[in-house]
Protein backbone atom coordinates (compact mmCIF):
# COMPACT_ATOMS: atom_id res chain seq x y z
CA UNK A 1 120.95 37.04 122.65
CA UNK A 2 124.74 37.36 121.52
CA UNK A 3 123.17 38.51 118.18
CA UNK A 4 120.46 41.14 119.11
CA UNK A 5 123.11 42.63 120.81
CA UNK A 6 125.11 44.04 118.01
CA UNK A 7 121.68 45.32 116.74
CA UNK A 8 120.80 47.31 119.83
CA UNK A 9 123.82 49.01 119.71
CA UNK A 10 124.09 50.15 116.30
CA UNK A 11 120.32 51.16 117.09
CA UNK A 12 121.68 53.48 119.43
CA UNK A 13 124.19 54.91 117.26
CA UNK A 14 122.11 56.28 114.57
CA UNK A 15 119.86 59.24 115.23
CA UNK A 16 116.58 59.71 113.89
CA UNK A 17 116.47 61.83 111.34
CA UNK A 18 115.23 65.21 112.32
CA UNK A 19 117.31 64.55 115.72
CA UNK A 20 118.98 67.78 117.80
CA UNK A 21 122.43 66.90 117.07
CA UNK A 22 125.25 70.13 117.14
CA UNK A 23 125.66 70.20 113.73
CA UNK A 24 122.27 70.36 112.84
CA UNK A 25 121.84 72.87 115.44
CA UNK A 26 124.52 75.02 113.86
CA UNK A 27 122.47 74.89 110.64
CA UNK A 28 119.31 76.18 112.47
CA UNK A 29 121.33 79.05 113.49
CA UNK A 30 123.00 79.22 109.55
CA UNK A 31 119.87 79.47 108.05
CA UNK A 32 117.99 81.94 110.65
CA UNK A 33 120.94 84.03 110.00
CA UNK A 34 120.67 83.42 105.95
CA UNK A 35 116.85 84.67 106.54
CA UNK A 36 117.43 87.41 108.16
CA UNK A 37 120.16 88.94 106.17
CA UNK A 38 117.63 88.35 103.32
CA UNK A 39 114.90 90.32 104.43
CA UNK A 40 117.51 93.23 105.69
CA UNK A 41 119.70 93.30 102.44
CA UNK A 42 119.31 90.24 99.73
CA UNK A 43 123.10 90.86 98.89
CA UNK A 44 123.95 90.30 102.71
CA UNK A 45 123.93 86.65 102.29
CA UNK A 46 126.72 85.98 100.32
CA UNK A 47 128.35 86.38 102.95
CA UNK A 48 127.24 82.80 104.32
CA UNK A 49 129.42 81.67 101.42
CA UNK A 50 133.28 80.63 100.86
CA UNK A 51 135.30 83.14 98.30
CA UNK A 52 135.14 79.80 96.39
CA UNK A 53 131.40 78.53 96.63
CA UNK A 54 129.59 77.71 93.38
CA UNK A 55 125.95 77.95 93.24
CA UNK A 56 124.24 75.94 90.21
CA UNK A 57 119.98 74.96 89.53
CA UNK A 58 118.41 75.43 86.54
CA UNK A 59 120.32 77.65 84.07
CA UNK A 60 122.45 79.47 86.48
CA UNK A 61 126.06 78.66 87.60
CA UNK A 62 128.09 80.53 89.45
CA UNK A 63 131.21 80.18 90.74
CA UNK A 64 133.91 82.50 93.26
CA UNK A 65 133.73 85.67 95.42
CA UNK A 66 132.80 88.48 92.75
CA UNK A 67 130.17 86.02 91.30
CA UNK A 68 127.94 85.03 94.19
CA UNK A 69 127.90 88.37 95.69
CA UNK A 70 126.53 89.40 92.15
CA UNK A 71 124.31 86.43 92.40
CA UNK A 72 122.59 87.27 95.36
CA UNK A 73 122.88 91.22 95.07
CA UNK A 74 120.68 90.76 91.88
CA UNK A 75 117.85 89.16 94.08
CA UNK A 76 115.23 91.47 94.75
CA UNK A 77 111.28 91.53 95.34
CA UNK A 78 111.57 88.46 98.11
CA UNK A 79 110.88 90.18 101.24
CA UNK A 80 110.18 86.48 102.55
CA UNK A 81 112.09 83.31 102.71
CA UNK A 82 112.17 80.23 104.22
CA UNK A 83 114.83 77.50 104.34
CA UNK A 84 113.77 73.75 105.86
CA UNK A 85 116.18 71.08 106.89
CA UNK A 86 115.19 67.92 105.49
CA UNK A 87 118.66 65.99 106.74
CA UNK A 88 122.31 66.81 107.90
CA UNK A 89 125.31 64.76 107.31
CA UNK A 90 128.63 65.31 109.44
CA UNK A 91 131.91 63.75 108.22
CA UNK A 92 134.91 65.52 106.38
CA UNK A 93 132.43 67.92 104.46
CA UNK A 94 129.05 68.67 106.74
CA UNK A 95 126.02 68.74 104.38
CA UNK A 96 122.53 69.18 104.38
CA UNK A 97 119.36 68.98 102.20
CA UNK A 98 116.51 70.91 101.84
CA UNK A 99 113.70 72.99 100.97
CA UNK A 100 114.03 76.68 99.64
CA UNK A 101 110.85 78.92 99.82
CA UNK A 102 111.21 82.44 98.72
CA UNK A 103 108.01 84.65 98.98
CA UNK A 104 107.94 87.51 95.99
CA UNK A 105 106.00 90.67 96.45
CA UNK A 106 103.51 89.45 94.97
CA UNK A 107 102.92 86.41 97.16
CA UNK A 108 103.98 84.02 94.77
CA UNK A 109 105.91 81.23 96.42
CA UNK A 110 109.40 80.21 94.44
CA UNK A 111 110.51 76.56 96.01
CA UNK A 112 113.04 75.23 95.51
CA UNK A 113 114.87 71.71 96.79
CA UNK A 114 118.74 72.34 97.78
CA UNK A 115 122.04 70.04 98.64
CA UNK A 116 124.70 72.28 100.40
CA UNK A 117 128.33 71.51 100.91
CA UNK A 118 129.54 72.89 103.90
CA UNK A 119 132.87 74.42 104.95
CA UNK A 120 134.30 76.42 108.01
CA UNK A 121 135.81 79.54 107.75
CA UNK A 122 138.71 80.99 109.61
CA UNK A 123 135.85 82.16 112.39
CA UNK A 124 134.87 78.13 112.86
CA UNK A 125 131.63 79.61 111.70
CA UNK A 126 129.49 76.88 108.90
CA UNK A 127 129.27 78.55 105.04
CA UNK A 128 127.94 77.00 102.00
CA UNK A 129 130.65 75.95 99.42
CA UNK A 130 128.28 74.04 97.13
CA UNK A 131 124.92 74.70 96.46
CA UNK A 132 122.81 72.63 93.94
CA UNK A 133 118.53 73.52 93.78
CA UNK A 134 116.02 72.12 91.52
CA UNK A 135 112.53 73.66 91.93
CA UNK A 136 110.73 71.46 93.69
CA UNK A 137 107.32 69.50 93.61
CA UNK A 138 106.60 66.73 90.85
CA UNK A 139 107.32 63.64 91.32
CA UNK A 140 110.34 62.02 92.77
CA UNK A 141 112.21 59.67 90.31
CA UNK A 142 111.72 56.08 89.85
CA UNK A 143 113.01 53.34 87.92
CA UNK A 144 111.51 53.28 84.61
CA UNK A 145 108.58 51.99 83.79
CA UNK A 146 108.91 48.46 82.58
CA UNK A 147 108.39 47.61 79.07
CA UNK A 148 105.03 46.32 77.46
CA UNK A 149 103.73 42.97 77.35
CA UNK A 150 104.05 42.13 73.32
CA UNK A 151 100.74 40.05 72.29
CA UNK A 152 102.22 36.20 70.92
């Protein structure tokens, strides 16, 4: 009994992943914000970044102020977009992962999988600092495949 103690605590320490916890509440209410400022102005949401974010996927990088508001006042045509929260961290730097889906025009659906640093601002308000993508879909990584049997 002494031992299944321990367990039953630290069972009650960690919350299941899609839990309500405040932080991941406050990143509901980031990215509502995010999607709404998109569908009103595209280069409205760099403002949901620090003057010293960097955004990087696929061939773009972008780093400071001048650059992401360029960044996102280029975007245009996406009068849709959705943004999923896969998981939240908490800790020194708040984080969270997830799923980018940005409808064109057109209807054609650009999604994307994101990691976001997180920092507060003066206002105790929640921008992103880092953000990585990689379009998502295929596979997820594995170890590699292991080498072929060699006839004797």
């Amino acid at each position: 009994m002494k031992k299944l103690i321990p367990v039953l605590l630290a069972c009650t320490l960690v919350s299941p992943l899609g839990a309500q916890t405040p932080l991941r509440r406050e990143v509901e209410t980031l990215f509502n914000d995010m999607t709404t400022a998109l569908k009103a102005n595209p280069a409205s949401v760099a403002k949901f970044y620090t003057d010293d974010a960097m955004i990087a996927g696929g061939r773009t990088r972008v780093t400071g102020r001048e650059a992401v508001d360029k960044y996102w006042g280029g975007l245009s045509g996406y009068p849709d977009w959705k943004l999923e929260i896969i998981e939240v961290g908490d800790g020194t730097t708040p984080w969270v992962r997830g799923i980018s889906t940005l409808v064109s025009s057109s209807g054609r659906n650009s999604v994307t999988e994101f990691l976001g640093l997180l920092k507060r601002g003066s206002d105790g308000k929640l921008r992103f600092y880092v953000d990585m993508y990689i379009p998502a879909g295929g596979p997820a990584p594995g170890p590699p495949p292991a080498p072929a049997a060699r006839p004797s």
